[in-house]
C-alpha atoms as a PDB file:
ATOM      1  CA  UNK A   1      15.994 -16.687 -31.956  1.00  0.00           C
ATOM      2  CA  UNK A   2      12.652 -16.530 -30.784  1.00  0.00           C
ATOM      3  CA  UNK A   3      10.924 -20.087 -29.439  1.00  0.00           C
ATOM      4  CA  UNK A   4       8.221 -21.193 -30.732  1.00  0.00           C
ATOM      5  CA  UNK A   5       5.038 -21.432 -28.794  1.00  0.00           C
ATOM      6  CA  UNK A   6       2.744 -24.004 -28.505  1.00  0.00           C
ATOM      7  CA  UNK A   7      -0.554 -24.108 -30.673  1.00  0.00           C
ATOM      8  CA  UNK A   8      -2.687 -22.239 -29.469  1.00  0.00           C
ATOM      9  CA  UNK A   9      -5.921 -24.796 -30.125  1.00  0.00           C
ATOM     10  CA  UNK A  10      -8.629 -24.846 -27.483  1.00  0.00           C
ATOM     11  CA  UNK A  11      -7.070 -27.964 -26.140  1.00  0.00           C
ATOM     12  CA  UNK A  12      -3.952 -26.216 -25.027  1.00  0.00           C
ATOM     13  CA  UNK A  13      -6.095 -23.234 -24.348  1.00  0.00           C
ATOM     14  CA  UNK A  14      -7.759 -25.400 -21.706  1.00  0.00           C
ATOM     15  CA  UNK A  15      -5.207 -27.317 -20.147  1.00  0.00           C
ATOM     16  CA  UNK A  16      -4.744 -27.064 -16.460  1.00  0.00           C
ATOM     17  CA  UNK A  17      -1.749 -27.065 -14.205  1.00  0.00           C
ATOM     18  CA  UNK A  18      -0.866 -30.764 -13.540  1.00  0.00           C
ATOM     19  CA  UNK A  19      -1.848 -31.932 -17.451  1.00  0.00           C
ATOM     20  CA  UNK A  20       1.785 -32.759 -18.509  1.00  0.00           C
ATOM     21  CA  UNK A  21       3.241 -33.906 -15.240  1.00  0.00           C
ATOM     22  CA  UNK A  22       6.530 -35.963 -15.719  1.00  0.00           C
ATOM     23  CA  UNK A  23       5.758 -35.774 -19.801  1.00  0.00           C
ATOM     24  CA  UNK A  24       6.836 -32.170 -20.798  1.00  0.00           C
ATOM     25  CA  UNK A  25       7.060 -29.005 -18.707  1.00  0.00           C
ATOM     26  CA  UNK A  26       4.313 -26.517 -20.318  1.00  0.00           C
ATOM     27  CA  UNK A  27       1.746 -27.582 -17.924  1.00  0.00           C
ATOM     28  CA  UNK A  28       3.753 -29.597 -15.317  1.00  0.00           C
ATOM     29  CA  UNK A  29       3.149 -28.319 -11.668  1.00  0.00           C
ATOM     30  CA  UNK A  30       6.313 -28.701 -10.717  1.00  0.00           C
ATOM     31  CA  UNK A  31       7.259 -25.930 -13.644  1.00  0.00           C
ATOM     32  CA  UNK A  32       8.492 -23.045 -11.202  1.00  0.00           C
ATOM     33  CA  UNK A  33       7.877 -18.799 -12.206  1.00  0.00           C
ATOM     34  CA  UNK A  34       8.737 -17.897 -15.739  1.00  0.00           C
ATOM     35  CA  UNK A  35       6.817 -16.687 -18.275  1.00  0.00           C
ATOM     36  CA  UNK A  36       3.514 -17.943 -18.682  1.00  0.00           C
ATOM     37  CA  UNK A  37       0.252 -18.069 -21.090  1.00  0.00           C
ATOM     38  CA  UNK A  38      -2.656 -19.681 -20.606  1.00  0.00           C
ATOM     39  CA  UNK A  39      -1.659 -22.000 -17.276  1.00  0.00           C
ATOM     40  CA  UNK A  40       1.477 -22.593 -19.778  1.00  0.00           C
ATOM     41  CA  UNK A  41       5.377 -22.158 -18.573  1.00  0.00           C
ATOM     42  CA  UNK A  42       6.623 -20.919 -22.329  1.00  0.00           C
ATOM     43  CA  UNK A  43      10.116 -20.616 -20.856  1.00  0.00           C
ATOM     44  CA  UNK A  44      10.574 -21.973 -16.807  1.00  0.00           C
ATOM     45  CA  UNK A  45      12.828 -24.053 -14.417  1.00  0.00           C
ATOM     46  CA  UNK A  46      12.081 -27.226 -12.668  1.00  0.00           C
ATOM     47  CA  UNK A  47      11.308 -27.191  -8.682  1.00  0.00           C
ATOM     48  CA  UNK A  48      12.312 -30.531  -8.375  1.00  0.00           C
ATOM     49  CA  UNK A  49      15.867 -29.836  -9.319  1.00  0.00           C
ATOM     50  CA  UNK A  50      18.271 -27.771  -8.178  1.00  0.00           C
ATOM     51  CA  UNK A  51      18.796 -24.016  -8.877  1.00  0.00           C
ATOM     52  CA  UNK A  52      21.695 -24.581 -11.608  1.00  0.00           C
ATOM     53  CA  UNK A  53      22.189 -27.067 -14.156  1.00  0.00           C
ATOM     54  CA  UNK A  54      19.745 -30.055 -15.204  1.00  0.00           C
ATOM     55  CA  UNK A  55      16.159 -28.337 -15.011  1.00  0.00           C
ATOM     56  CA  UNK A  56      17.709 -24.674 -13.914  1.00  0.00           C
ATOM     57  CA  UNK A  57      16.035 -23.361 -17.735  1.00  0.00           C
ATOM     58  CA  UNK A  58      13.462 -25.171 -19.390  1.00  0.00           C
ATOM     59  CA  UNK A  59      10.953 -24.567 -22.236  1.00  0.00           C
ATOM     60  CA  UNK A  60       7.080 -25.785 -22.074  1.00  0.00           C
ATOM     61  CA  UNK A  61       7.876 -28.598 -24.746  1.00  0.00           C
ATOM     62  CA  UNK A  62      10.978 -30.039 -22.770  1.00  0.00           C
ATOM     63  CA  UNK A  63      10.865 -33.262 -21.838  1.00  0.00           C
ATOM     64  CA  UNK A  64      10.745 -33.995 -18.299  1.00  0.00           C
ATOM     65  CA  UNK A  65      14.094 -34.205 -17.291  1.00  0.00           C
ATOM     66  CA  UNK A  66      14.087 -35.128 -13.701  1.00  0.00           C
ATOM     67  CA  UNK A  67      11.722 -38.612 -14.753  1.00  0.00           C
ATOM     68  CA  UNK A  68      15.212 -39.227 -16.797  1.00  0.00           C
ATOM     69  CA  UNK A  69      17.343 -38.968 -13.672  1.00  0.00           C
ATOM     70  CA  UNK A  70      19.237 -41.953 -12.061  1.00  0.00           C
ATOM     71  CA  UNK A  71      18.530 -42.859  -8.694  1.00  0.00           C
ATOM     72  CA  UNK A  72      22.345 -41.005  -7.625  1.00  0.00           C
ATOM     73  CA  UNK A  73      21.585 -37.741  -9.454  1.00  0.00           C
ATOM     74  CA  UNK A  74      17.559 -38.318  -7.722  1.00  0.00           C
ATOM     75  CA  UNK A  75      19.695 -38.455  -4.497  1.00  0.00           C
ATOM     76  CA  UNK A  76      21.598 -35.549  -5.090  1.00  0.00           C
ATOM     77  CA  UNK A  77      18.623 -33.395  -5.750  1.00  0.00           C
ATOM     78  CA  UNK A  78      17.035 -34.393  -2.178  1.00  0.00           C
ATOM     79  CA  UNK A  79      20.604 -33.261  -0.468  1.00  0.00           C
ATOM     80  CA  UNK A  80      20.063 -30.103  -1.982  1.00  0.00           C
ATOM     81  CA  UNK A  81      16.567 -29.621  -0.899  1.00  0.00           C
ATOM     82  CA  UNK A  82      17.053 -30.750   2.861  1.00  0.00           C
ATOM     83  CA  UNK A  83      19.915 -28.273   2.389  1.00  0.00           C
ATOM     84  CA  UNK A  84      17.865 -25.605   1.326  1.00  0.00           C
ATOM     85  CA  UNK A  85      15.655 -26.571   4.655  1.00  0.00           C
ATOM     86  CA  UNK A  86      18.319 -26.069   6.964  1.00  0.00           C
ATOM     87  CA  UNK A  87      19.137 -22.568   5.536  1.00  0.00           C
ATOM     88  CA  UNK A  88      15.308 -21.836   5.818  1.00  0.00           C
ATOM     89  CA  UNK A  89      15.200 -22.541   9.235  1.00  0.00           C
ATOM     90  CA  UNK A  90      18.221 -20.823  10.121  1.00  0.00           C
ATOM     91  CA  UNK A  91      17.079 -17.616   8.283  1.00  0.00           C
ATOM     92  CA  UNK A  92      13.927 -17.909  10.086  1.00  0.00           C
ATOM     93  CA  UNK A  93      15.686 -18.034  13.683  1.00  0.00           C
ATOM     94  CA  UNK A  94      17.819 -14.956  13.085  1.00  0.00           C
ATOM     95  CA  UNK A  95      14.627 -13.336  11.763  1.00  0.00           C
ATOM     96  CA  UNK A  96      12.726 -14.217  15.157  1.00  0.00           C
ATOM     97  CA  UNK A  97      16.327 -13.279  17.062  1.00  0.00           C
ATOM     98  CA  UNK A  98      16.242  -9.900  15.022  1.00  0.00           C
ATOM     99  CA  UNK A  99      11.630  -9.402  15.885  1.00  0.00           C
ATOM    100  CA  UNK A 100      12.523  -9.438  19.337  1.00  0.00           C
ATOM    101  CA  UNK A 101      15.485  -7.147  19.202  1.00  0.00           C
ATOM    102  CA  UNK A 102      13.119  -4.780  17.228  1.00  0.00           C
ATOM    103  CA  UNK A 103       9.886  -4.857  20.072  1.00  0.00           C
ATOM    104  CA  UNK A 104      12.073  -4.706  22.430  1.00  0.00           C
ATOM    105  CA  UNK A 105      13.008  -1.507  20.886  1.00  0.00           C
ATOM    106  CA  UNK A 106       9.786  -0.035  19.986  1.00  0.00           C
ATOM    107  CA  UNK A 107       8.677  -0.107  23.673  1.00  0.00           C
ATOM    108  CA  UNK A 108      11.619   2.270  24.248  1.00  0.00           C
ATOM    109  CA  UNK A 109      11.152   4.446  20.915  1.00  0.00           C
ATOM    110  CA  UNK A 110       9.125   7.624  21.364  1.00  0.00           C
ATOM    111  CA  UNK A 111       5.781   8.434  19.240  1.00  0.00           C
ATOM    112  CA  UNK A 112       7.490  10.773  15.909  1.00  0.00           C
ATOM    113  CA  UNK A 113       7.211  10.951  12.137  1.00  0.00           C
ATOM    114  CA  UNK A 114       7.448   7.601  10.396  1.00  0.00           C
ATOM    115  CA  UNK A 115       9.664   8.018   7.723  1.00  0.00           C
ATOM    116  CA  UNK A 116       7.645   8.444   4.023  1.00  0.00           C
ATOM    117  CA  UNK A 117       8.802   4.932   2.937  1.00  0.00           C
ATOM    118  CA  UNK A 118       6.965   3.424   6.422  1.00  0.00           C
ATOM    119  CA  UNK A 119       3.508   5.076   5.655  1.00  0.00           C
ATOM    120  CA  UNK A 120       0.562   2.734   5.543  1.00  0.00           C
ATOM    121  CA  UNK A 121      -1.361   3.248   2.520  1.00  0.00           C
ATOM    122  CA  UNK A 122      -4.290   4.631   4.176  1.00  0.00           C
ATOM    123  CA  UNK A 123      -2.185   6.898   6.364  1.00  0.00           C
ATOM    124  CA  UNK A 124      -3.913  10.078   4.822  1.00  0.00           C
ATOM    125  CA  UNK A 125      -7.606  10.134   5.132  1.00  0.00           C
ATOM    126  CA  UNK A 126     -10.199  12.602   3.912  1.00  0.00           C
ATOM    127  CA  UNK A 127     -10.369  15.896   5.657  1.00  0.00           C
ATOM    128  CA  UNK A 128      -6.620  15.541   7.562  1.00  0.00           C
ATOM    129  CA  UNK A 129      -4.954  18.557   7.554  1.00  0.00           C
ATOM    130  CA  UNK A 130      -1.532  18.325   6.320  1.00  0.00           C
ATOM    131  CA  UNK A 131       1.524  20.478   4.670  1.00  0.00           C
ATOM    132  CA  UNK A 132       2.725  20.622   1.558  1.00  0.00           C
ATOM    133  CA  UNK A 133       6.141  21.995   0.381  1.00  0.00           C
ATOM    134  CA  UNK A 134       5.451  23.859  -2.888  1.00  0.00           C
ATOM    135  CA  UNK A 135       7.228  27.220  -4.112  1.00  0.00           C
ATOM    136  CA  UNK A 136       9.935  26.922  -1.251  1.00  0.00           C
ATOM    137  CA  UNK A 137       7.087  26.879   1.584  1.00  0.00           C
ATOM    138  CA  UNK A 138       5.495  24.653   3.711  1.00  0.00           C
ATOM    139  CA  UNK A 139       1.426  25.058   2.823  1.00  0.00           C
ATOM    140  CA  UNK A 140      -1.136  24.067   4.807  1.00  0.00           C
ATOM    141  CA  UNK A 141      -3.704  22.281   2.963  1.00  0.00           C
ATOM    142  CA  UNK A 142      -6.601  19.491   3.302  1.00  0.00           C
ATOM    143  CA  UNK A 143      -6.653  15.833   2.152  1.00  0.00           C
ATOM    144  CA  UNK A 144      -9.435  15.256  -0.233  1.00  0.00           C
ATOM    145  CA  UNK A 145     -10.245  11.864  -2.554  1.00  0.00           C
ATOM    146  CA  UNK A 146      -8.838  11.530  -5.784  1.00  0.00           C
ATOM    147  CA  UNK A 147      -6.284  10.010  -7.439  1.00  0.00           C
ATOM    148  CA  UNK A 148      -5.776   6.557  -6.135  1.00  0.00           C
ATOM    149  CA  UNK A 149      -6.596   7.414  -3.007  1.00  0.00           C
ATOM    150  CA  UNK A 150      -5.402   4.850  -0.353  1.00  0.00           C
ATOM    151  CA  UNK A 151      -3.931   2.891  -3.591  1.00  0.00           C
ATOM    152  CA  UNK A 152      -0.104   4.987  -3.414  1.00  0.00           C
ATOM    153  CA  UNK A 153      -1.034   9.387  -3.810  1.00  0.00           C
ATOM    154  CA  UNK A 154      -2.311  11.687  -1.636  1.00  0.00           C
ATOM    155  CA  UNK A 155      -4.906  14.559  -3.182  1.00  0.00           C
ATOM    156  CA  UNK A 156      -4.993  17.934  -1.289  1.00  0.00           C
ATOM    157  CA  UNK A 157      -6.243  21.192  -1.765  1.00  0.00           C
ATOM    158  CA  UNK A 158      -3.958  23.793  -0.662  1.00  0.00           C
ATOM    159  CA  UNK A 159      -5.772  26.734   1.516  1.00  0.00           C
ATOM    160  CA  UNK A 160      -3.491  29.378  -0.672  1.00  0.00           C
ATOM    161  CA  UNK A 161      -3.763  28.028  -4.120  1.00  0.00           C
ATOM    162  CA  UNK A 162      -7.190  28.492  -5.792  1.00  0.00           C
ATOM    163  CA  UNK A 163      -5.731  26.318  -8.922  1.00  0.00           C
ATOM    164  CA  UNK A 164      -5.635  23.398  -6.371  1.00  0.00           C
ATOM    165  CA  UNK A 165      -9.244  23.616  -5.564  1.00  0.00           C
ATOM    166  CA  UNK A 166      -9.786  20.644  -8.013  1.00  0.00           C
ATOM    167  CA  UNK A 167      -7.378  18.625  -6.162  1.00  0.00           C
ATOM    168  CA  UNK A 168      -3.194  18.564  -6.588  1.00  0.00           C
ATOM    169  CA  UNK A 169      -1.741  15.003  -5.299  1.00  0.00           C
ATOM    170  CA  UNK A 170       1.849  13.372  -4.993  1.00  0.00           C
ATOM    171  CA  UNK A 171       2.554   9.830  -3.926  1.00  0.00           C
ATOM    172  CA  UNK A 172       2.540   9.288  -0.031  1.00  0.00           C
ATOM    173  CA  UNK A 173       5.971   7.897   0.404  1.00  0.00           C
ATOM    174  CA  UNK A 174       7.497  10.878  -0.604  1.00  0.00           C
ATOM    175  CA  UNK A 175       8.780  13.700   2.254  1.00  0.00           C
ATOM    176  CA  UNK A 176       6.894  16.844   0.245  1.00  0.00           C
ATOM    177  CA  UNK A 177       3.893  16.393   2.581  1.00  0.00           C
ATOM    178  CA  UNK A 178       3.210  16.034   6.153  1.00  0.00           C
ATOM    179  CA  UNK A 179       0.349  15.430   8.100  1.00  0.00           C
ATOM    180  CA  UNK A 180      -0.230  18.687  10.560  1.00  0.00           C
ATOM    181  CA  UNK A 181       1.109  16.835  13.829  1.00  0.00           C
ATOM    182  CA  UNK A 182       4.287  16.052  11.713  1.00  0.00           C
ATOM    183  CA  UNK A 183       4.868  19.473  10.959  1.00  0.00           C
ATOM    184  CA  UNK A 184       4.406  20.884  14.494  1.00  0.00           C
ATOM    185  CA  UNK A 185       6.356  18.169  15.638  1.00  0.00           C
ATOM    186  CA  UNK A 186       9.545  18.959  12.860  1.00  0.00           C
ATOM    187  CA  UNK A 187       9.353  23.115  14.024  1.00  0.00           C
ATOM    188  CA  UNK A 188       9.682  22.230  17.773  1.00  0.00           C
ATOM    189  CA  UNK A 189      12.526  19.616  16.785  1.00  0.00           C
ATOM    190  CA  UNK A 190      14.493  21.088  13.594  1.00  0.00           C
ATOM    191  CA  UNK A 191      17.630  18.142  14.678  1.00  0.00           C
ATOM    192  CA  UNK A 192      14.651  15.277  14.420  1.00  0.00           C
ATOM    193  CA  UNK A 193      13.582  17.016  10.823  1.00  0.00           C
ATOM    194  CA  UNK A 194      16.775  17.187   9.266  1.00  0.00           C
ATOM    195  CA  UNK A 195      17.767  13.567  10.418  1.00  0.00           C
ATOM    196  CA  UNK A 196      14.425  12.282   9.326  1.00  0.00           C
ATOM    197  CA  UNK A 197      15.385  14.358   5.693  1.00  0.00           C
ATOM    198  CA  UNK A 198      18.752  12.356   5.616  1.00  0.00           C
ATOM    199  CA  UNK A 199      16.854   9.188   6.495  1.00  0.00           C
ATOM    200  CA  UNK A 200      14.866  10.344   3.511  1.00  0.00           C
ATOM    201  CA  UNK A 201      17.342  10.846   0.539  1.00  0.00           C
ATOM    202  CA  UNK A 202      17.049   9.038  -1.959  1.00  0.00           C
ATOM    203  CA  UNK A 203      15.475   9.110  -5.633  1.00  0.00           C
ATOM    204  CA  UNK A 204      11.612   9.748  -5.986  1.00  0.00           C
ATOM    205  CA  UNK A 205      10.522   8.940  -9.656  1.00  0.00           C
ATOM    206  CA  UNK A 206      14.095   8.925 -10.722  1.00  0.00           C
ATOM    207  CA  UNK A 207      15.424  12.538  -9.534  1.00  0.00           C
ATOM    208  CA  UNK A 208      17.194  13.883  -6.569  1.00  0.00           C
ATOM    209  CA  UNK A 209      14.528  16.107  -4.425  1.00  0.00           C
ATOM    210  CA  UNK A 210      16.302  19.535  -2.584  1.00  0.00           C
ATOM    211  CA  UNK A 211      15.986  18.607   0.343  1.00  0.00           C
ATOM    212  CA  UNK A 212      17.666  21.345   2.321  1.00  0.00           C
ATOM    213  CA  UNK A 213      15.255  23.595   0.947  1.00  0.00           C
ATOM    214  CA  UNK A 214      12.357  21.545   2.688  1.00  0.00           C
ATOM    215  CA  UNK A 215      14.991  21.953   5.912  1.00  0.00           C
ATOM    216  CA  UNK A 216      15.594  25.601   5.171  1.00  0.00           C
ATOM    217  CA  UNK A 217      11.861  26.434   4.940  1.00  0.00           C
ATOM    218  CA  UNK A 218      10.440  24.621   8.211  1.00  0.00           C
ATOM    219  CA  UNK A 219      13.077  27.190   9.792  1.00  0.00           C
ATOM    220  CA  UNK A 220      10.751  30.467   8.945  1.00  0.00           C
END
């Protein structure tokens, strides 16, 4: 069954984050992610407690549960905390352990395709040149603005395709399009193409893309 919300008057309409501190945890700041509505947690957890039991699922009219602790359970909460700390700061050191590993590598790595999931979201820019596999070919074709442009999809107009004059577009991230260097690069280095195509396959939008006929057709 469905919980009721608070009433929405233009009191509770108003109320900031902090108003029901230690009272109830609607507008308590220590009310952590959850669904919210106007600066209200309608259904939350408590950062002061743990990540399970007391204060693990709250509602905005609960009252505050951790002012209703003992100084033992209080006590117990703190452990967990400085425990979460200490796996913080470990995480961060093997993160720092594995940056270092990683320049060390990119000073050794030589300049090729990123893969599609890598591209920045301005990596295609008005007036690049690029290729575009439609109708089992790789098209040549220039990037123009449109749809979203630098916001997830590429817009092109595709130099053998008068219906594309008006701009055709896919997302970025996906291995259908290449920027001109790309391409070159992929026909002197077909083993580089199809690893980077493996490297690739996954779903885009839900389906399975062919990708051995993108392989097959930077072979002509």
């Amino acid at each position: 069954m469905k919980r009721k919300e608070p009433e929405w008057t233009a009191e509770n309409i108003n109320r900031k984050k902090g108003d029901t501190n230690f009272e109830i945890c609607g507008w308590c700041e220590h009310a952590s992610s959850g669904s919210c509505r106007y600066n209200c947690y309608l259904s939350t957890s408590c950062s002061l407690a743990k990540g399970y039991g007391a204060g693990s699922d709250v509602f905005w009219d609960t009252p505050c549960i951790i002012k209703g602790l003992g100084k033992i359970d209080i006590e117990s909460n703190i452990k967990s905390k400085k425990h979460e700390i200490e796996e913080v700061r470990g995480r961060i050191s093997r993160l720092n352990e594995q940056i270092v590993e990683l320049e060390r590598l990119a000073k050794e790595a030589v300049q090729s395709p990123p893969l599609p999931g890598n591209r920045a979201c301005d990596y295609y820019n008005k007036g690049d040149v690029l290729y575009v596999y439609q109708d089992k070919m790789w098209n040549r074709g220039i990037c123009v603005p449109g749809y979203r442009h630098h916001d997830g999809c590429v817009s092109y107009v595709l130099d053998n395709y008068p219906k594309s004059k008006g701009g055709w577009g896919c997302g970025y991230c996906v291995p259908c399009v290449l920027k001109a260097w790309e391409h070159n690069y992929f026909q002197k280095n077909l083993p580089a193409f199809r690893a980077w195509l493996d490297a690739s396959d996954r779903k885009y939008n839900g389906d399975k893309l062919d990708l051995d006929s993108y392989y097959n057709a930077m072979t002509i």
